[in-house]
N, C-alpha and C. Protein backbone atom coordinates (compact mmCIF):
# COMPACT_ATOMS: atom_id res chain seq x y z
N UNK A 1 -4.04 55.19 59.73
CA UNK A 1 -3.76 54.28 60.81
C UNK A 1 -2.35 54.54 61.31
N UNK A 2 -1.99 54.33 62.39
CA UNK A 2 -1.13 54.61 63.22
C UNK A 2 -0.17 53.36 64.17
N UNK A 3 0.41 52.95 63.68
CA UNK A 3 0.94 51.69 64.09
C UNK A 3 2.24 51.76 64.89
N UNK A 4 1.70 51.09 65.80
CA UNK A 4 3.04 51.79 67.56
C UNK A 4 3.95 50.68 67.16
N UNK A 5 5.36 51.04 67.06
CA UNK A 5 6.29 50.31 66.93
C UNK A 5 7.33 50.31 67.96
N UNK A 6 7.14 51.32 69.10
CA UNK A 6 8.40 51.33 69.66
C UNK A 6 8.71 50.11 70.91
N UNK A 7 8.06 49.25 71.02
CA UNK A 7 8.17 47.71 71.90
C UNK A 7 8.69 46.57 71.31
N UNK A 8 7.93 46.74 70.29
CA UNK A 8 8.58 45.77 68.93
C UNK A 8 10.26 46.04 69.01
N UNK A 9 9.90 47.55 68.36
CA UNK A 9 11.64 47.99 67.75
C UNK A 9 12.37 47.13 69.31
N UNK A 10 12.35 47.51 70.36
CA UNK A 10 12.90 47.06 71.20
C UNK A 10 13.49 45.40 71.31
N UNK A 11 12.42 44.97 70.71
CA UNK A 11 12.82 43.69 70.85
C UNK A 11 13.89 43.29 69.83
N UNK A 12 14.04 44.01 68.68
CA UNK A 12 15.42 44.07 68.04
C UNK A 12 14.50 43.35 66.56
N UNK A 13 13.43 42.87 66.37
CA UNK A 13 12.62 43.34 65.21
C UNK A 13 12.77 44.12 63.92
N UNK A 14 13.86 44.03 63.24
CA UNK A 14 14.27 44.73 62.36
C UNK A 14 13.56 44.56 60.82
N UNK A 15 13.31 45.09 60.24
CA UNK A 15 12.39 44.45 58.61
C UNK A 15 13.53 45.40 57.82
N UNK A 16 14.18 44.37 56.98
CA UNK A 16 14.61 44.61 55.40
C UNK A 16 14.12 44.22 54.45
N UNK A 17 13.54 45.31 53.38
CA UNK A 17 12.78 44.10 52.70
C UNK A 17 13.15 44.31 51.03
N UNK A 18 14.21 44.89 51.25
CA UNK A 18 14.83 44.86 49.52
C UNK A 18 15.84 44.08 49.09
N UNK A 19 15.95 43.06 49.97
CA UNK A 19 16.57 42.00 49.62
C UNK A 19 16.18 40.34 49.47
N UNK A 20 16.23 39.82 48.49
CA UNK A 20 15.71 38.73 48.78
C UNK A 20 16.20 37.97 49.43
N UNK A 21 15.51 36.85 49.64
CA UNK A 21 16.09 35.52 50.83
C UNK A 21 16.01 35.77 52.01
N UNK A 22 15.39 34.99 52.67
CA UNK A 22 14.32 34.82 54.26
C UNK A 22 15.52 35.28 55.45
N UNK A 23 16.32 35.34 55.35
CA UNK A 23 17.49 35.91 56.62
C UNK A 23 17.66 37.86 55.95
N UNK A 24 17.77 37.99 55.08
CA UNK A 24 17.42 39.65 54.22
C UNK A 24 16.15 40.47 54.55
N UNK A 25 15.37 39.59 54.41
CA UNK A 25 13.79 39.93 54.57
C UNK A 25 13.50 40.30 55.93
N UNK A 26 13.93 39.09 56.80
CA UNK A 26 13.28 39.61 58.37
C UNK A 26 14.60 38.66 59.18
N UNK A 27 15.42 39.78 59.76
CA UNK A 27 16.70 38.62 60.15
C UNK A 27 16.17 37.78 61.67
N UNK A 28 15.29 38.13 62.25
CA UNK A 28 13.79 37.63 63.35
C UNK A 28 13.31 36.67 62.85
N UNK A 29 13.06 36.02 61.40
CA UNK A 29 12.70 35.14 61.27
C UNK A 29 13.62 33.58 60.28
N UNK A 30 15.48 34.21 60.33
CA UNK A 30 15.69 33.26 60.55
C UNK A 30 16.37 32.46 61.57
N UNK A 31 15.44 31.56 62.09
CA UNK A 31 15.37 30.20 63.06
C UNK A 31 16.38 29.53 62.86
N UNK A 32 17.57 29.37 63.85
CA UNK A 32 18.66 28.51 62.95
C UNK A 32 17.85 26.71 62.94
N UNK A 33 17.33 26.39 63.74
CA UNK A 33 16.87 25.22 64.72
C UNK A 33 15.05 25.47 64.79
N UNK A 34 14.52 24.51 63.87
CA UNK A 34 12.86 24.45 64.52
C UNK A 34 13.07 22.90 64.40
N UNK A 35 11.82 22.91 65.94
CA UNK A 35 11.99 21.20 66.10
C UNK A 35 10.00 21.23 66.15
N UNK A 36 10.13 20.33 66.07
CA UNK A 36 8.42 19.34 66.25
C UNK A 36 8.02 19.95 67.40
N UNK A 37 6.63 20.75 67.92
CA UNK A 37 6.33 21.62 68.79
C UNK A 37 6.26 20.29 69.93
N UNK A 38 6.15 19.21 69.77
CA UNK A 38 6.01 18.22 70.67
C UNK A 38 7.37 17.68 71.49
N UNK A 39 8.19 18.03 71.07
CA UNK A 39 9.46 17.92 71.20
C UNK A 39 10.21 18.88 71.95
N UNK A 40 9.28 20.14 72.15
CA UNK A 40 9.61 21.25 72.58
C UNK A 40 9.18 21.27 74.17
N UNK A 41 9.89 21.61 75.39
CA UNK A 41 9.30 21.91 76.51
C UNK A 41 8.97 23.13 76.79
N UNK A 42 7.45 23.21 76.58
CA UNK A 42 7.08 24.65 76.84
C UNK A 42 5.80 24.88 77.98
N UNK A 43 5.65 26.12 78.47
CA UNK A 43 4.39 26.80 79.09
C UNK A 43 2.97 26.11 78.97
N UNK A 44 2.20 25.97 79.63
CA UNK A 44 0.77 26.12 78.88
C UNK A 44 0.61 26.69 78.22
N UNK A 45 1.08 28.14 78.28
CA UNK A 45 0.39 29.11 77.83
C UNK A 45 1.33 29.49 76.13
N UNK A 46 2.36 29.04 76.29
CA UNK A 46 3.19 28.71 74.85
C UNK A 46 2.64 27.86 74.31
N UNK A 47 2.46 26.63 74.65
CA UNK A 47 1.88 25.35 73.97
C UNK A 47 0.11 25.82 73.36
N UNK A 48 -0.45 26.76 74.11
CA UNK A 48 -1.84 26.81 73.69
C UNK A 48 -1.35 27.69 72.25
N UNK A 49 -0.44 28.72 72.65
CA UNK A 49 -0.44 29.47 71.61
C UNK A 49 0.28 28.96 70.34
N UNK A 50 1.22 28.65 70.44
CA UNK A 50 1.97 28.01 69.45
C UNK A 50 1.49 26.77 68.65
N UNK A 51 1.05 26.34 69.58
CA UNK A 51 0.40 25.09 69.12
C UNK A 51 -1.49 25.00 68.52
N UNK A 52 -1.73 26.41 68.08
CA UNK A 52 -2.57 26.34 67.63
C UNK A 52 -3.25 25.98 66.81
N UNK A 53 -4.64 25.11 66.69
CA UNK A 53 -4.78 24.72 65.32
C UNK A 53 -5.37 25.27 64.48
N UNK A 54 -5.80 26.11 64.92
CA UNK A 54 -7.48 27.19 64.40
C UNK A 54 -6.95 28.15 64.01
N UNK A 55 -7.70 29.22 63.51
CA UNK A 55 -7.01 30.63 63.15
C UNK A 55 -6.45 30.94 63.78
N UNK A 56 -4.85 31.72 63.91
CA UNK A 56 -4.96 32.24 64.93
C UNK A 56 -5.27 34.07 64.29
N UNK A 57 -5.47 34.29 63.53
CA UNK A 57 -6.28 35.59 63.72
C UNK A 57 -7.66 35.57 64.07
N UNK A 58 -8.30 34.86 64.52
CA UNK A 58 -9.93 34.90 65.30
C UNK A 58 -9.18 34.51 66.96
N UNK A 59 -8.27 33.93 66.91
CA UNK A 59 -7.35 33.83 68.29
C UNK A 59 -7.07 35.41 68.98
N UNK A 60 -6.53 35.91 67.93
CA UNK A 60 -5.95 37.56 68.19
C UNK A 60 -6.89 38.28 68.29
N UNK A 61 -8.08 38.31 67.78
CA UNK A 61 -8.97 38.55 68.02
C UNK A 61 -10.14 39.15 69.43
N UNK A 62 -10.01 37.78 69.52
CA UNK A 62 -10.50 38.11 71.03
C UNK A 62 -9.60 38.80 72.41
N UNK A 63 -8.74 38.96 71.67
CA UNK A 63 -7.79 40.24 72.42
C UNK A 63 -7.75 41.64 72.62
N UNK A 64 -8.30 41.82 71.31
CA UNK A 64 -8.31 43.35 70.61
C UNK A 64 -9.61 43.62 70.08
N UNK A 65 -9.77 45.14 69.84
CA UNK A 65 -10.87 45.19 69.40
C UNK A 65 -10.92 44.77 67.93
N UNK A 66 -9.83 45.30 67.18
CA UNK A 66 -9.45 45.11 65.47
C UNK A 66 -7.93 44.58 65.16
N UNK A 67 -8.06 43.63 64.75
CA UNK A 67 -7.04 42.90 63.99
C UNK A 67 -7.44 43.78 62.62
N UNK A 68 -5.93 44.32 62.10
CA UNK A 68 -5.56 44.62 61.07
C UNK A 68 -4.17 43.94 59.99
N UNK A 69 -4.19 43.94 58.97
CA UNK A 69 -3.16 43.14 58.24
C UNK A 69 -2.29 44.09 57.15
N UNK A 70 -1.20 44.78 57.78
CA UNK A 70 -0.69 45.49 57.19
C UNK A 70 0.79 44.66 56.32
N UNK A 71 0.00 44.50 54.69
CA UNK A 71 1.21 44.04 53.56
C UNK A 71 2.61 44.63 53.68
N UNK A 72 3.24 43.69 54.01
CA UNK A 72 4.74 44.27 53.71
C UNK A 72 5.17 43.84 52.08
N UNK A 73 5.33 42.99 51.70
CA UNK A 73 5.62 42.33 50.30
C UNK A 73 4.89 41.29 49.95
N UNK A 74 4.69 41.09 48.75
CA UNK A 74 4.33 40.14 47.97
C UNK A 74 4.54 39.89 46.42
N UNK A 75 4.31 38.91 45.97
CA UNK A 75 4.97 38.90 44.73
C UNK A 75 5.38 37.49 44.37
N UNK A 76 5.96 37.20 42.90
CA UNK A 76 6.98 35.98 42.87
C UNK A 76 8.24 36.00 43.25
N UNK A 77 8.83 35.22 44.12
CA UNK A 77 10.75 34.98 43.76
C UNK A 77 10.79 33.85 42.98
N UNK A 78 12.27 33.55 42.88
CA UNK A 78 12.69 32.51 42.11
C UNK A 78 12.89 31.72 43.35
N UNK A 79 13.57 30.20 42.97
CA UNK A 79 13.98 29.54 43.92
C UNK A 79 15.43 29.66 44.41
N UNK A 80 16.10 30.42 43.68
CA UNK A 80 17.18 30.68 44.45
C UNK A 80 17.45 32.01 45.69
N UNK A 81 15.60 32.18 45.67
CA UNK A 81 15.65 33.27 46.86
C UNK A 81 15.05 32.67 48.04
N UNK A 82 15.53 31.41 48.26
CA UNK A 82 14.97 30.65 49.49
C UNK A 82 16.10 29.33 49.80
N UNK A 83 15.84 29.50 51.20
CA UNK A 83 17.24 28.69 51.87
C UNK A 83 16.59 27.38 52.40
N UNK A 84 16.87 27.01 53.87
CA UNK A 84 16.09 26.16 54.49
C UNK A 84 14.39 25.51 54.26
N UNK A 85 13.77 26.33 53.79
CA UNK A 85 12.74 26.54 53.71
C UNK A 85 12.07 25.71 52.08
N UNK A 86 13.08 25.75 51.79
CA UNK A 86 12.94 24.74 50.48
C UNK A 86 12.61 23.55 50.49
N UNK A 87 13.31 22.99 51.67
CA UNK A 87 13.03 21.22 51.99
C UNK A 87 11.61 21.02 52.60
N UNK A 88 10.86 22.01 52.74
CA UNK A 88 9.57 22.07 53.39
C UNK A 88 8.39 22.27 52.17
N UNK A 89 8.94 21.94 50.89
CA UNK A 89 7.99 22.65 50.30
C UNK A 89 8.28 21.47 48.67
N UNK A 90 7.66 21.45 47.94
CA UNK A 90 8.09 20.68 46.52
C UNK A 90 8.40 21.02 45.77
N UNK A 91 9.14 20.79 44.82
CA UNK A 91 10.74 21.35 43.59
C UNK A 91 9.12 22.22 42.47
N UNK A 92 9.64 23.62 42.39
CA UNK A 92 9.13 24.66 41.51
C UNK A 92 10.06 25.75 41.35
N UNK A 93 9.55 26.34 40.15
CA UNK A 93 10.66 26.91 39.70
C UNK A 93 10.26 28.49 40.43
N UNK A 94 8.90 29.04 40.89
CA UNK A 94 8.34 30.32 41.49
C UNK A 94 7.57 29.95 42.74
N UNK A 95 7.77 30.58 43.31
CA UNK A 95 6.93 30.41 45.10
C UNK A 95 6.45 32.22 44.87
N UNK A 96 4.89 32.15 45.20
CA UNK A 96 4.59 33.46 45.78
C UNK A 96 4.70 33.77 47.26
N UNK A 97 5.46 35.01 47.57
CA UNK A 97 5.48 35.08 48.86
C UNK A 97 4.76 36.09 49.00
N UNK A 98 4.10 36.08 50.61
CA UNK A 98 3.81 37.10 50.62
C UNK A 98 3.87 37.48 52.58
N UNK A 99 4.16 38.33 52.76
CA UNK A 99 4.76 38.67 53.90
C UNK A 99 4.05 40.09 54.65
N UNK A 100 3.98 39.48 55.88
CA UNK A 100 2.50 40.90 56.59
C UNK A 100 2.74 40.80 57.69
N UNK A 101 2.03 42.06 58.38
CA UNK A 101 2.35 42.88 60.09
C UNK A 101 1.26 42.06 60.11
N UNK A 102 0.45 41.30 61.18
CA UNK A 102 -0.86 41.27 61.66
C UNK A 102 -1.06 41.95 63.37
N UNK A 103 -1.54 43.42 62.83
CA UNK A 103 -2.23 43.82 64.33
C UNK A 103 -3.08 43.75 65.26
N UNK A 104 -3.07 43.96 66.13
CA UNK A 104 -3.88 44.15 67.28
C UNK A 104 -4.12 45.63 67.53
N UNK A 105 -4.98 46.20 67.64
CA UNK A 105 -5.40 47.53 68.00
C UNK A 105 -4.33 48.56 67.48
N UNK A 106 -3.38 48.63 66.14
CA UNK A 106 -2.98 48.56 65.57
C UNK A 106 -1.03 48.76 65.71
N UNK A 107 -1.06 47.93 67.11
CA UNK A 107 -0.11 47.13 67.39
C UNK A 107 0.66 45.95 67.01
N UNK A 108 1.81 45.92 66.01
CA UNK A 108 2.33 44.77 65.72
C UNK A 108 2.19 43.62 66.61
N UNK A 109 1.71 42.38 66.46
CA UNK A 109 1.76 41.31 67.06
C UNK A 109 2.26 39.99 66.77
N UNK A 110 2.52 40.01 65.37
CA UNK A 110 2.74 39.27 64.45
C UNK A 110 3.11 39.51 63.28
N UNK A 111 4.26 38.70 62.79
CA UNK A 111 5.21 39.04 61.12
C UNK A 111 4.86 37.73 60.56
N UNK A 112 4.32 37.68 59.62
CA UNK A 112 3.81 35.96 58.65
C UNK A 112 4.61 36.08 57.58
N UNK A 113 4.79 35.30 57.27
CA UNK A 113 5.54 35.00 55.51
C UNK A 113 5.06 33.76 55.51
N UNK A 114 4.29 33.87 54.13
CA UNK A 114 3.64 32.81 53.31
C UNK A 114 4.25 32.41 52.18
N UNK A 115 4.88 31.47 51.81
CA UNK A 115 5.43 31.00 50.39
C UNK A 115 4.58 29.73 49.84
N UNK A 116 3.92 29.82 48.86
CA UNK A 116 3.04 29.45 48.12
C UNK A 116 3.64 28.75 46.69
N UNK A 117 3.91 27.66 46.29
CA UNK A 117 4.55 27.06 45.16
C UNK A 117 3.28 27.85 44.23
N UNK A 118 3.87 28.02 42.61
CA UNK A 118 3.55 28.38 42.06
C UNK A 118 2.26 27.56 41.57
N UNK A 119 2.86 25.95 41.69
CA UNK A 119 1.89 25.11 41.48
C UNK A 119 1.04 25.03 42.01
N UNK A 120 0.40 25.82 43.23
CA UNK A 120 -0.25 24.93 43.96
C UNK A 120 -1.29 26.21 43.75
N UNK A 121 -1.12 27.17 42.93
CA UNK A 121 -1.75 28.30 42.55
C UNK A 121 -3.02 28.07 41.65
N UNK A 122 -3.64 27.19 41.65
CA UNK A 122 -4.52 26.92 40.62
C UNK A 122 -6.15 26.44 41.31
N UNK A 123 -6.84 26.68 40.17
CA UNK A 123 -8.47 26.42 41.04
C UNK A 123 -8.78 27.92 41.85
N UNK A 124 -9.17 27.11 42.74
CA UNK A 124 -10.13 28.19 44.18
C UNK A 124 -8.46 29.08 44.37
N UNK A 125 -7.72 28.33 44.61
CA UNK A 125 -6.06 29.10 45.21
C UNK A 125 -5.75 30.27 44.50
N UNK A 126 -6.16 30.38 43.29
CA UNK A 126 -5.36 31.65 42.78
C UNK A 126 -5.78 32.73 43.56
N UNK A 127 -6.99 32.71 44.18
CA UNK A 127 -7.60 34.20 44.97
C UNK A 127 -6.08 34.56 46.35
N UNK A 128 -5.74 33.84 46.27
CA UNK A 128 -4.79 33.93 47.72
C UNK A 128 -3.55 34.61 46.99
N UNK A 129 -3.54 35.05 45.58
CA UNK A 129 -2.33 36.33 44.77
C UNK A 129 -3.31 37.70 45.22
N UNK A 130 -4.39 37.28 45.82
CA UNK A 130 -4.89 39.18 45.70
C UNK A 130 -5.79 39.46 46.97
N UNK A 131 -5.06 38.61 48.35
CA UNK A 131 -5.71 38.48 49.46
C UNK A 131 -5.51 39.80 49.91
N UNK A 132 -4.51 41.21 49.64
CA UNK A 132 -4.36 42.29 50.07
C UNK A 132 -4.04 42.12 51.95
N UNK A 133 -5.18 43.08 52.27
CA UNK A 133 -5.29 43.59 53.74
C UNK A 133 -5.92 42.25 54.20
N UNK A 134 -6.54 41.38 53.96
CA UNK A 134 -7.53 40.38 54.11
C UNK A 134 -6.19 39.29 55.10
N UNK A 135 -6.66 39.13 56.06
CA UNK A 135 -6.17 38.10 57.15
C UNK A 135 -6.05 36.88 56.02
N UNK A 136 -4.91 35.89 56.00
CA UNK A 136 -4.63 34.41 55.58
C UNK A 136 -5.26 33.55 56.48
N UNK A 137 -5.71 33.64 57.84
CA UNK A 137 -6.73 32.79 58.36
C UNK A 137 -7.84 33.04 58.10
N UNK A 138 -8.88 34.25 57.61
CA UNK A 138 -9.78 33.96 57.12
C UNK A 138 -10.24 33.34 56.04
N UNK A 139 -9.27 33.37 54.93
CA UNK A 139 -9.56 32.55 54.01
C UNK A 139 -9.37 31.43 53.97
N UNK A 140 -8.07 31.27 55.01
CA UNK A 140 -7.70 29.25 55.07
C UNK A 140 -8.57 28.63 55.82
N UNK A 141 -9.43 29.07 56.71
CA UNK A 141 -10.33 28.22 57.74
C UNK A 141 -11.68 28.12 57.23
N UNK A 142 -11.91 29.07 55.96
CA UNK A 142 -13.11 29.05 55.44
C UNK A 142 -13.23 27.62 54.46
N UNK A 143 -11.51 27.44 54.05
CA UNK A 143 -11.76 26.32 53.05
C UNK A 143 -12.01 25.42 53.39
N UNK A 144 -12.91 24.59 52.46
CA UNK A 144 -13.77 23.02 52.42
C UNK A 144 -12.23 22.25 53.26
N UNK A 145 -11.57 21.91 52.32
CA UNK A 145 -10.22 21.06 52.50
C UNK A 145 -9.26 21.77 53.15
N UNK A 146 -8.96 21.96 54.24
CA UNK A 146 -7.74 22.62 54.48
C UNK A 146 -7.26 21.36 55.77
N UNK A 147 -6.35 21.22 55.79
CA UNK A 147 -5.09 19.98 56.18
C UNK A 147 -3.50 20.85 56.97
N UNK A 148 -3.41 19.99 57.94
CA UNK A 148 -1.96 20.46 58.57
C UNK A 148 -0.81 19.67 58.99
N UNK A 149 0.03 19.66 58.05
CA UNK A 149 0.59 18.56 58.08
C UNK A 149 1.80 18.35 59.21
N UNK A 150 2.27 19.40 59.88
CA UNK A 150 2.94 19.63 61.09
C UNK A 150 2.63 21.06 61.88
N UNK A 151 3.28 21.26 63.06
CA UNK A 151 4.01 22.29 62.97
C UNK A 151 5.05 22.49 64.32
N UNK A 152 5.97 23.50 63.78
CA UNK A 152 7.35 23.30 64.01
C UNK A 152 7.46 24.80 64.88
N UNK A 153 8.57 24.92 65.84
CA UNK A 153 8.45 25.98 66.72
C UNK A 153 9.99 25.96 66.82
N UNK A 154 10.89 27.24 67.35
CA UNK A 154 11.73 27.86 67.49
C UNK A 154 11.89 28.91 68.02
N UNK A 155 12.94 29.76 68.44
CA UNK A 155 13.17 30.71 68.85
C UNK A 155 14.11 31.76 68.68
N UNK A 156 13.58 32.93 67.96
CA UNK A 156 15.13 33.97 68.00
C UNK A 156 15.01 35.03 68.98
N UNK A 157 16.38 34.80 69.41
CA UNK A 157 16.35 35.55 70.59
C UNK A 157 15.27 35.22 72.00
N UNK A 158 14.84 36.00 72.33
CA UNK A 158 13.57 36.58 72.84
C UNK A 158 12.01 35.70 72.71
N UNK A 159 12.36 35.82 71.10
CA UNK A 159 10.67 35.66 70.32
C UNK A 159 10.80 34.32 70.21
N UNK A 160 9.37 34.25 69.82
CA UNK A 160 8.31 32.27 69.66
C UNK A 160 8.34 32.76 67.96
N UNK A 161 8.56 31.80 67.38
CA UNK A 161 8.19 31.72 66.31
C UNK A 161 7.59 30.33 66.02
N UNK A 162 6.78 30.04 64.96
CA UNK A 162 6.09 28.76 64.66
C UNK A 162 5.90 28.76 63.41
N UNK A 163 5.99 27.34 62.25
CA UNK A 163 6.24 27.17 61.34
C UNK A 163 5.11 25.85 60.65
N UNK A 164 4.35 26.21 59.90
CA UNK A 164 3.33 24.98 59.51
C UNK A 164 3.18 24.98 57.99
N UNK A 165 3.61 23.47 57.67
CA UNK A 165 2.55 22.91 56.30
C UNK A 165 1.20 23.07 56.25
N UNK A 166 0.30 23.89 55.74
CA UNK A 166 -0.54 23.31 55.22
C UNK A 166 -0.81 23.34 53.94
N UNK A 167 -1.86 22.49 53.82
CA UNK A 167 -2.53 21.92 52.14
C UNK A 167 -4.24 22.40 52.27
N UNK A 168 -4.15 22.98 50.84
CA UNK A 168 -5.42 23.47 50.67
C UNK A 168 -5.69 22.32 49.49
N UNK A 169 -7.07 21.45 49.47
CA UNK A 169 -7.09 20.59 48.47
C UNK A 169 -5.98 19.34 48.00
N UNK A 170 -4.66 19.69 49.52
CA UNK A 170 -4.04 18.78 49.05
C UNK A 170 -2.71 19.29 48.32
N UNK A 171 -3.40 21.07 47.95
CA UNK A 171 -1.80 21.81 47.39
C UNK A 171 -0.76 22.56 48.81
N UNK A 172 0.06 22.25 48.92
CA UNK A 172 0.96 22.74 49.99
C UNK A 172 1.09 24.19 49.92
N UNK A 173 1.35 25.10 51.30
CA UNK A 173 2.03 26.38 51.58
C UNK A 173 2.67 25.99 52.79
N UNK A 174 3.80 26.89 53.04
CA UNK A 174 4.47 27.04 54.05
C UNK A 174 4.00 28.47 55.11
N UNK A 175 3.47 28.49 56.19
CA UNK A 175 3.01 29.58 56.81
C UNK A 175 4.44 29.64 58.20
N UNK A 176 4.91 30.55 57.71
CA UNK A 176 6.05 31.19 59.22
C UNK A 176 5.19 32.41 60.03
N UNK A 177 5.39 32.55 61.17
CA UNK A 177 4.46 33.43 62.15
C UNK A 177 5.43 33.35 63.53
N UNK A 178 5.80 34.56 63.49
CA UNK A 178 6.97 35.10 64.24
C UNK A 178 6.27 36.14 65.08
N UNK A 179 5.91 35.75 66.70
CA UNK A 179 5.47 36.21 67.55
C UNK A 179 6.26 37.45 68.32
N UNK A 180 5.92 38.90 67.85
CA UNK A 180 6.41 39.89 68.21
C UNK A 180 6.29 40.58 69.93
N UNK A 181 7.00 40.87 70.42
CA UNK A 181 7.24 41.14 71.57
C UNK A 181 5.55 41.80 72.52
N UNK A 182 4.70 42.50 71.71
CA UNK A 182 3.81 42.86 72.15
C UNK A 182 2.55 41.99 72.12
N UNK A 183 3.34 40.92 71.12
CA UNK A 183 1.91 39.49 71.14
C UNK A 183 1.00 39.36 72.27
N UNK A 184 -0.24 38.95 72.36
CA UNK A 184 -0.49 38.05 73.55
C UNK A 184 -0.08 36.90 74.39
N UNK A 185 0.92 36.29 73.35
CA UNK A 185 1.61 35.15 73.85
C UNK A 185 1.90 35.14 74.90
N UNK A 186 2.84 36.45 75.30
CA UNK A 186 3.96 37.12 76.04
C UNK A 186 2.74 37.53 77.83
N UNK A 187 1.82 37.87 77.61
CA UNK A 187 0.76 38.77 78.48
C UNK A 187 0.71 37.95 79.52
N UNK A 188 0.47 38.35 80.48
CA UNK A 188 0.64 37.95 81.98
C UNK A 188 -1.16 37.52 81.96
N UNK A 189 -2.03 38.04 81.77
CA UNK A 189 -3.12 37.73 81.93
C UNK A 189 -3.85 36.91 80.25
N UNK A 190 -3.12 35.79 80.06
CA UNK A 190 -3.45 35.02 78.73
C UNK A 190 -4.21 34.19 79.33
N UNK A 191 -5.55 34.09 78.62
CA UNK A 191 -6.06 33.02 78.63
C UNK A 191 -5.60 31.29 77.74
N UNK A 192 -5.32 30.26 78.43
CA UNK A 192 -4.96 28.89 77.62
C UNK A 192 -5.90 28.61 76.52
């Protein structure tokens, strides 16, 4: 596979990923400022997207012919490899993260980072340590219980980024999804 980066790169999209802590990792995804997407004055066509409640990889979808999910990292950190992002989440001593390209025709469109309390790893959840290439909306929309307890929007630079609680069964993750320059978001011909 062959993955076009040079629109992205443009947008100043940089990935470090041998460092820990969420400003190291993807300096694009840290947000100094996310507010309540309701709070936010935006587009239709921002508000449909950002404000999505559904997958949005069956969203991306109907854009492209193939959504692909290319792993950047995953794994445990400790908690001292997380900043802001802590107050969004409940006191544990390991969060699994796990962090991915999601393409479009195998066009970056999207950078996710998932941090997952260690606790909340148990039952049906443990399958989400060995989701690989496998989209995080296919498995979260499939679940019986899945719950959203906000979500939060910002901007670096350029880019939309959007930020959501959810609970599977009631156990919390934090999902970040940082809308890359070649998104659909961005497209002159988006459907709302």
């Amino acid at each position: 596979m062959t993955i076009q980066f040079s629109a992205w790169a443009r947008a100043g999209a940089i990935f470090s990923f041998g460092v820990t802590g969420m400003a190291d990792c993807h300096p694009s995804l840290d947000v100094t400022h996310w507010h309540p997407i309701h709070d936010v004055s935006l587009t239709a066509t921002q508000q449909s997207w950002l404000g999505e409640c559904q997958s949005m990889t069956a969203r991306f979808e109907r854009h492209c012919g193939k959504v692909t999910i290319v792993p950047q990292r995953e794994g445990f950190i400790g908690v001292d490899s997380l900043g802001e992002e802590l107050t969004q989440l409940p006191d544990c001593e390991r969060f699994w993260l796990r962090e991915v390209l999601l393409c479009g025709d195998n066009v970056p469109w999207l950078f996710g980072r998932t941090l997952i309390p260690e606790t909340s790893l148990t039952g049906e959840e443990v399958s989400l340590l060995t989701l690989g290439t496998v989209p995080l909306g296919r498995y979260l929309f499939n679940a019986a219980e899945l719950t959203r307890d906000f979500i939060q929007v910002g901007e670096q630079g350029e880019l939309w980024a959007r930020r959501s609680r959810l609970r599977l069964s009631g156990k919390p993750l934090l999902l970040t999804e940082l809308f890359l320059s070649e998104s659909p978001l961005y497209g002159v011909n988006n459907e709302l």
